[in-house]
Protein backbone atom coordinates (compact mmCIF):
# COMPACT_ATOMS: atom_id res chain seq x y z
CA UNK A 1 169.12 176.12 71.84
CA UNK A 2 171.91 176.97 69.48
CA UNK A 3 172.32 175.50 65.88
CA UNK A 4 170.68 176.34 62.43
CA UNK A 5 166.82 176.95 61.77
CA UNK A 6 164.65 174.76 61.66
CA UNK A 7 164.30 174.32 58.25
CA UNK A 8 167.69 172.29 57.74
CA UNK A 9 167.98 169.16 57.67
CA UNK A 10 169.08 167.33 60.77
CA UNK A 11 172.85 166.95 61.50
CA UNK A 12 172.78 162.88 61.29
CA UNK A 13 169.64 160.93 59.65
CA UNK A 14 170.13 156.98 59.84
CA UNK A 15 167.86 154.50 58.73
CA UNK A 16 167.96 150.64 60.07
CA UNK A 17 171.34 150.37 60.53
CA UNK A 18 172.35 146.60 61.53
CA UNK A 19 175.77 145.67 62.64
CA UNK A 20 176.99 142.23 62.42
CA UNK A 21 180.02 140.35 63.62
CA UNK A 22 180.48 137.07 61.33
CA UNK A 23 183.16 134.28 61.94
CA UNK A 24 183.55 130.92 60.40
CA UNK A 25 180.92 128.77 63.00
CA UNK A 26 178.07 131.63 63.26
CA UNK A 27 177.42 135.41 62.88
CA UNK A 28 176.42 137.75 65.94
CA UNK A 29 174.23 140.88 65.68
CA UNK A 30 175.30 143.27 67.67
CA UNK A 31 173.33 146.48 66.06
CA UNK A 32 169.52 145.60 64.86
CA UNK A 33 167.78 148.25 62.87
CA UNK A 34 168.67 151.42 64.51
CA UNK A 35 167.23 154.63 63.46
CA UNK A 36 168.21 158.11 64.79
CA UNK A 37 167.66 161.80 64.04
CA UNK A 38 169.66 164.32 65.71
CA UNK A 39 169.01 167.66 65.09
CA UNK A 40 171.85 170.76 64.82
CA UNK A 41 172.59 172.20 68.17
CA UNK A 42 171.30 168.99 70.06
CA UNK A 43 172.91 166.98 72.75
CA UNK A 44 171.21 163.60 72.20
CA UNK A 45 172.52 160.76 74.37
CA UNK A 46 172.66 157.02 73.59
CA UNK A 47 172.30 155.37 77.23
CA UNK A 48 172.51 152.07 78.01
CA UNK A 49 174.70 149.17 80.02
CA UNK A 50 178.11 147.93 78.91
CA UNK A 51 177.55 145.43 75.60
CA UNK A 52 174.41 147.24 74.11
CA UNK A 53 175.68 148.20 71.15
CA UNK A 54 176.20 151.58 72.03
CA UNK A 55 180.40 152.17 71.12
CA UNK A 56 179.29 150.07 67.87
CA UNK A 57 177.00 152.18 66.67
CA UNK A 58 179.30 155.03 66.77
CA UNK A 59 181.86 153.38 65.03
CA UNK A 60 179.54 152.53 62.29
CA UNK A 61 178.09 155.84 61.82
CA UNK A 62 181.91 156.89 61.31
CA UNK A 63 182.35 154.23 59.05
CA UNK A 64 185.33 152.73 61.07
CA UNK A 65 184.14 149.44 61.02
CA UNK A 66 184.63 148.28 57.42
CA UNK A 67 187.28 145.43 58.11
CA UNK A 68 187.34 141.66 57.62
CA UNK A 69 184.57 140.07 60.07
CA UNK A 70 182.32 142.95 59.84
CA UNK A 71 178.97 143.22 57.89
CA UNK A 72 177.35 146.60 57.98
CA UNK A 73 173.81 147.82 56.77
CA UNK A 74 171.72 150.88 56.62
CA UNK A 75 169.46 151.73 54.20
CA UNK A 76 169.58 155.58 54.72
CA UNK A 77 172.37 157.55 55.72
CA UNK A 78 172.15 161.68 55.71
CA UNK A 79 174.82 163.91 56.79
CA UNK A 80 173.84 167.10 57.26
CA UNK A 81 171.72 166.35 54.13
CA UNK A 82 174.61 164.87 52.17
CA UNK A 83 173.82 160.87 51.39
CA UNK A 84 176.67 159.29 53.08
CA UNK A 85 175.80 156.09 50.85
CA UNK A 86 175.63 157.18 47.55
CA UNK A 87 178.75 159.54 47.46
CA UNK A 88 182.50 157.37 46.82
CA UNK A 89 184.64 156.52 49.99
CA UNK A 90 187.40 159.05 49.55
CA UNK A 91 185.14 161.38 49.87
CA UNK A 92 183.64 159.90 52.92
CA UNK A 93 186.96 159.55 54.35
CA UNK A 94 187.26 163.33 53.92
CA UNK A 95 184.07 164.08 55.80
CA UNK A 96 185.79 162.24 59.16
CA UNK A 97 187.52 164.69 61.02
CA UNK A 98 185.42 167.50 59.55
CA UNK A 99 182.11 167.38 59.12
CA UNK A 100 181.66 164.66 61.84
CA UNK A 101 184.35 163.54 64.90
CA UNK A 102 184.56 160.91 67.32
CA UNK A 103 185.90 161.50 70.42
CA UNK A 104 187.29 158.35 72.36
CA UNK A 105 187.33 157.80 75.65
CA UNK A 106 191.22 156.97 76.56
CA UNK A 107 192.21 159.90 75.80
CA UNK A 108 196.23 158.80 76.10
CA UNK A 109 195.62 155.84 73.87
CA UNK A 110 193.91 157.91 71.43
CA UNK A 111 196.89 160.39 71.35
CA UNK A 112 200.53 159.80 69.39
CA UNK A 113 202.72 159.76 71.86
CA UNK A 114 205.57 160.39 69.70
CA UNK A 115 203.91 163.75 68.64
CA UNK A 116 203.33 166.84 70.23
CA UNK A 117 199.53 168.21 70.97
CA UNK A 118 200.19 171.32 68.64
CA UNK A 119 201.35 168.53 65.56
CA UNK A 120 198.62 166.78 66.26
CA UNK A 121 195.72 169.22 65.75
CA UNK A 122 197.69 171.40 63.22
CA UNK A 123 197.50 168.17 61.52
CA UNK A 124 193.73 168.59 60.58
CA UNK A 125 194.49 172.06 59.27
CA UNK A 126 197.14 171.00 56.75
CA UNK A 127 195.37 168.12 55.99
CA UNK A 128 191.53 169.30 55.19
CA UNK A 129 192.43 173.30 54.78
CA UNK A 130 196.10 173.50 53.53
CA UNK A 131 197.39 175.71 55.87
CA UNK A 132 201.42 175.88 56.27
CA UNK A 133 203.10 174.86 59.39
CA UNK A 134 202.56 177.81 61.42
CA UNK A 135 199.32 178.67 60.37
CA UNK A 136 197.90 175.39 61.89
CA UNK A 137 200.05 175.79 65.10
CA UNK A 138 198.34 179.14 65.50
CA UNK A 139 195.24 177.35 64.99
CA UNK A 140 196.12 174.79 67.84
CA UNK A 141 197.16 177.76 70.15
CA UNK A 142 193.49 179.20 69.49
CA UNK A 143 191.74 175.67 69.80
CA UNK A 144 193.66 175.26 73.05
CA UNK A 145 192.63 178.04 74.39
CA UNK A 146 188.56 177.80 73.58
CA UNK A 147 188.54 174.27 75.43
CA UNK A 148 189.98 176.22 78.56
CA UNK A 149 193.51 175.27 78.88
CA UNK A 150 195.90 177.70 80.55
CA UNK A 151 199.11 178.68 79.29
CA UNK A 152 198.02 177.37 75.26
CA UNK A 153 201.24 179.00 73.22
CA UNK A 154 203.52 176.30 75.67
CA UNK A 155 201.24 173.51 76.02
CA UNK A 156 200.91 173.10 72.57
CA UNK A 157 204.70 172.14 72.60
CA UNK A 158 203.76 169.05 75.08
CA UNK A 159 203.33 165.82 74.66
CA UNK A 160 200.45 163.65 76.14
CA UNK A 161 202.77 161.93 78.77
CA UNK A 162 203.13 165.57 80.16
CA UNK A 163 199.34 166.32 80.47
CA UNK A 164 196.83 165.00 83.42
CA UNK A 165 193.95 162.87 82.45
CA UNK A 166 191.47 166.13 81.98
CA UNK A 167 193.74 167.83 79.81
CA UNK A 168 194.97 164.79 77.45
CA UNK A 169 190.29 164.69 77.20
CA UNK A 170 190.31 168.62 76.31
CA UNK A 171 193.13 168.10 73.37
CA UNK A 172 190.78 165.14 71.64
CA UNK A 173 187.79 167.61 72.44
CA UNK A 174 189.38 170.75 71.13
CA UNK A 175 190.90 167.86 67.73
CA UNK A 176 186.91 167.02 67.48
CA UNK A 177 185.65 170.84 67.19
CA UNK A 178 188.86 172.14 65.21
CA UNK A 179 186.97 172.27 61.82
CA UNK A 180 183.76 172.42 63.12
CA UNK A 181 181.55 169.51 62.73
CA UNK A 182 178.06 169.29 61.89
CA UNK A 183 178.48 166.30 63.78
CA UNK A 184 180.42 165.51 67.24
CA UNK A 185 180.45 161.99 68.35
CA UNK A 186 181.76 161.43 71.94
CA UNK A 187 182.26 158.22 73.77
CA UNK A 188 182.16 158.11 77.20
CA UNK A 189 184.10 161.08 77.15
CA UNK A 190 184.48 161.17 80.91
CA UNK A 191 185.38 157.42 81.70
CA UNK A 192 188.19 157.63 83.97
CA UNK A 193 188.12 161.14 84.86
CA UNK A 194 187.32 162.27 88.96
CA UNK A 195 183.74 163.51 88.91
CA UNK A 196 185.44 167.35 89.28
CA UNK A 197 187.12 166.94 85.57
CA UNK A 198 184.08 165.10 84.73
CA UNK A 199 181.58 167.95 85.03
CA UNK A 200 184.32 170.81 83.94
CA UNK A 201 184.39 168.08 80.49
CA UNK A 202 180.17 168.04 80.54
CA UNK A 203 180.40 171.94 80.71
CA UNK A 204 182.86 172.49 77.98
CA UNK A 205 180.45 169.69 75.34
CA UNK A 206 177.83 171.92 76.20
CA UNK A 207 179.32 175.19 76.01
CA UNK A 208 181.10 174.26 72.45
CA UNK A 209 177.72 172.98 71.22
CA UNK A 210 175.89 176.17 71.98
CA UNK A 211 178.71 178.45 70.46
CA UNK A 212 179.44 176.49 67.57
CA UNK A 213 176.09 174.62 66.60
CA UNK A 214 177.62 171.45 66.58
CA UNK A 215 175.47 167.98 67.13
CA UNK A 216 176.46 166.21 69.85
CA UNK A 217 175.66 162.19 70.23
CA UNK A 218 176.77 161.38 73.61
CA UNK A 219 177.26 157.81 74.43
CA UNK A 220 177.25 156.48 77.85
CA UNK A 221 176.26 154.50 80.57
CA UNK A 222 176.01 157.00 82.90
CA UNK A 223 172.37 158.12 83.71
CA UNK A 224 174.16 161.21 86.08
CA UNK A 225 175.64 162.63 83.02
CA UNK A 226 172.91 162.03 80.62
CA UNK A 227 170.69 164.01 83.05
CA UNK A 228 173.37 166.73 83.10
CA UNK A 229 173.50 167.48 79.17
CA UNK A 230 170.87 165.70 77.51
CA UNK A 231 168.15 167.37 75.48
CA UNK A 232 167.09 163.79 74.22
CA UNK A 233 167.80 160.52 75.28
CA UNK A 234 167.68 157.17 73.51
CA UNK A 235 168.09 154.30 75.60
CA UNK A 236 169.53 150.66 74.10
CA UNK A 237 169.45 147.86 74.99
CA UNK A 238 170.35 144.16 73.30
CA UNK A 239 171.45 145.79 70.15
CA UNK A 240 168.01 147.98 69.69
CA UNK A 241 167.01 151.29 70.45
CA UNK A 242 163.81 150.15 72.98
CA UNK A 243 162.83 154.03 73.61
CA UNK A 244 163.35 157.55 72.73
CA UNK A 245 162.33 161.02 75.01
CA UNK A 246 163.23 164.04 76.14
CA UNK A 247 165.79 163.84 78.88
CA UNK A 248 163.07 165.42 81.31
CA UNK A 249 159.96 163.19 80.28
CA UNK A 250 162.15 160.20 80.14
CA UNK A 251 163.69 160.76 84.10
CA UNK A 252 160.38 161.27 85.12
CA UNK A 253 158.02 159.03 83.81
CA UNK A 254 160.06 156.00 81.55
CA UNK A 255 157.88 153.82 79.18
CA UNK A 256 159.89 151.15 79.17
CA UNK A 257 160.47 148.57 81.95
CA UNK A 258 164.18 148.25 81.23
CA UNK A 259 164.59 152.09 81.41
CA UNK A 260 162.11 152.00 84.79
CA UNK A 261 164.96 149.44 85.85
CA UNK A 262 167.39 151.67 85.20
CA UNK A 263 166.32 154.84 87.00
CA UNK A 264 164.98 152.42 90.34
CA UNK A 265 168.65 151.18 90.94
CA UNK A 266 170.27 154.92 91.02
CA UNK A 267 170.31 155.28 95.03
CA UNK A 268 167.91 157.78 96.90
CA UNK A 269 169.57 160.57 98.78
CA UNK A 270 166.64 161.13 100.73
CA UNK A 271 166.39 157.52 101.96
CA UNK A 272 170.59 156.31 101.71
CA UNK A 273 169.59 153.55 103.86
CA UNK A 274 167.28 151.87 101.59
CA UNK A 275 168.18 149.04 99.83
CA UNK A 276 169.42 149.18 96.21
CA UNK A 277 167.51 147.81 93.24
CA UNK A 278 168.72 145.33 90.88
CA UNK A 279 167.75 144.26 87.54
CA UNK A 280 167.91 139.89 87.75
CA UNK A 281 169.62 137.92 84.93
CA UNK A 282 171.96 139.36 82.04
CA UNK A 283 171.93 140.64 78.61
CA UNK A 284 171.45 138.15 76.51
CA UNK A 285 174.61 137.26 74.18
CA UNK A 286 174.23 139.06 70.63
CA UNK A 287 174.17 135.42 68.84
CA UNK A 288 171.22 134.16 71.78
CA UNK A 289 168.54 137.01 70.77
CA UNK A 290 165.32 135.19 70.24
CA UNK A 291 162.49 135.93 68.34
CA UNK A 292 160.56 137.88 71.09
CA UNK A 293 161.73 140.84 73.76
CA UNK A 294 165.19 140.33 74.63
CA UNK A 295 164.40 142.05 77.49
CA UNK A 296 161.61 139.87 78.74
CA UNK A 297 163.73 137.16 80.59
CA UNK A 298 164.63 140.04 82.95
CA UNK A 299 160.92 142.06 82.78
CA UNK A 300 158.61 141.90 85.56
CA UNK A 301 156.04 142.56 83.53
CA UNK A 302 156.39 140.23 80.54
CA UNK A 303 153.95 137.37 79.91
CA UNK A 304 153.49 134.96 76.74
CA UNK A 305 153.01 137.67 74.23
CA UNK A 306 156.66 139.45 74.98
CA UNK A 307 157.99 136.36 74.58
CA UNK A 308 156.69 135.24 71.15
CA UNK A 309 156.77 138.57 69.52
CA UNK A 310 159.27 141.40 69.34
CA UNK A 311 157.63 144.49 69.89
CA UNK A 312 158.34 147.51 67.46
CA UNK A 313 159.49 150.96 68.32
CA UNK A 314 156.22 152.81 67.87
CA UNK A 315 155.40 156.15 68.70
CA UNK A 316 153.82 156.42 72.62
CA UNK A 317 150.13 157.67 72.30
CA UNK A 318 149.74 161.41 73.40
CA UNK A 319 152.79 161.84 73.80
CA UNK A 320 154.86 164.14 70.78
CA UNK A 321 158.52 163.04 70.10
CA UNK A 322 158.13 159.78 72.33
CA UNK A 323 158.89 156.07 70.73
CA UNK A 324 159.20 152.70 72.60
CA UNK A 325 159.30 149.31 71.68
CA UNK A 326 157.51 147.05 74.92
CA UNK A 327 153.80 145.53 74.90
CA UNK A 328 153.36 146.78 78.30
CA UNK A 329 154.07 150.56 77.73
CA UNK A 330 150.79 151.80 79.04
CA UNK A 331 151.06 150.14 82.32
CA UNK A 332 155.13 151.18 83.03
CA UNK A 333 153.69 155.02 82.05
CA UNK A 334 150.57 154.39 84.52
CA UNK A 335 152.16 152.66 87.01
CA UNK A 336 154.41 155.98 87.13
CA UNK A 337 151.40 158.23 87.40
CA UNK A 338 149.91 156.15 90.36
């Protein structure tokens, strides 16, 4: 794995970070004490269904979210070593776009459409290196044409109308890597794109991450892709990280009902008749959280106990670099083994 030794501190450290959306009749958490550690070099992958917090949490961790209506907590924050809490915003603000990204997944609303691609990403250079004019469209040229697109010294003249869908997703890829990042954040970075741009998208994350060292937190719903580049997953679910693995341990033997759930309703090419699993009920709304599982309404295995108390994330016995937060962890990891 690329990235720096071991002895450096990881790209992103976050402690209990809570996310909460107020209004005048009640307040809704929608982020409840996450913690997460991703190493330099690492592809780690926050996976989980639409409305678990996942898109949140990466705007928080940029620090896009402080706007009327919001309330947002940690009580760590590490950047590449740097304490993202105790330095002053401007310099904060500096740090996005440089030392970590975010990568959106509309790629043409994400885009000015009023400027050209090589404006665009020269932008960053004049901006956080004070390069003239044609020094940063040089830059773009090069940037262009290390996220694979053909013909880089005209496309950079073009403007995002003029690109397809895969390209428009390489020009916020090749923006995200331009100074490179300790830190790249992307966000279902393949929504919308046919599965062939999908995976040539996949390869290129990869491929910059190993050349350049960069720390990539994938976000996505997606269990096909998080089995294609993950080194470590983290799966959410009602606001909470419920458990942590490696991408190989997890897809073979999950600890946690809800990721069990996940992985049983992903059809079986060796059986394509059988019928498909479902997991009964809904996500709970963030406001309607009780004080137990959130997760037990829809468990098969939950009884009084899941219901009463939340269980912590906790490290799985036995098993190194392994957390999950269910009562019932033992039997989901024997069941597997049976």
């Amino acid at each position: 794995m690329a990235g720096s030794p071991e002895t450096a501190p990881p790209a992103l450290e976050l402690r209990d970070l809570t996310v909460t959306f107020t209004g005048a009749a009640h307040e809704s958490p929608a982020v409840r004490g996450v913690d997460l550690v991703i190493r330099r070099g690492e592809t780690f992958v926050l996976l989980g269904e639409s409305g678990s917090g996942k898109s949140v949490t990466a705007r928080a961790v940029m620090g896009l979210l402080d706007q009327p209506g919001v309330r947002v907590g940690m009580t760590s924050a590490l950047l590449g070593g740097r304490d993202l809490l105790a330095m002053p915003e401007r310099e904060r603000r500096l740090l996005r776009g440089s030392a970590m990204t975010l990568v959106f997944q509309d790629a043409l609303s994400a885009l000015n459409p009023v400027l050209s691609v090589g404006d665009q990403i020269g932008e960053l250079f004049r901006v956080h290196r004070g390069l003239s004019r044609g020094a940063a469209r040089a830059e773009a040229v090069r940037l262009l044409e290390l996220v694979g697109i053909p013909a880089a010294a005209e496309r950079v003249r073009a403007y995002p109308h003029q690109l397809s869908g895969g390209m428009r997703q390489r020009i916020l890829i090749a923006m995200a890597v331009a100074l490179e990042p300790d830190l790249l954040i992307a966000d279902e970075p393949t929504t919308a794109l046919d599965v062939t741009v999908q995976a040539q998208v996949l390869r290129l994350l990869d491929r910059l991450r190993r050349e350049l060292g960069t720390a990539v937190l994938l976000i996505t719903h997606d269990l096909g892709v998080a089995a294609e580049i993950a080194d470590r997953v983290a799966v959410m679910y009602a606001g909470r990280i419920v458990e942590t693995a490696p991408v190989e341990e997890l897809y073979d033997r999950p600890a946690h009902p809800y990721t069990e759930a996940l992985l049983s309703a992903i059809p079986d090419l060796e059986r394509p008749a059988a019928d498909l699993r479902s997991i009964p009920g809904a996500p709970p709304a963030p406001g309607a959280v009780g004080a137990g599982c959130a997760f037990a309404p829809r468990c098969p295995r939950a009884t009084a106990l899941c219901a009463e108390l939340r269980p912590e994330l906790g490290e799985v016995p036995g098993m190194p670099g392994r957390t999950v937060a269910c009562h019932h962890a033992k039997e989901a990891l024997d069941a597997v083994r049976d």
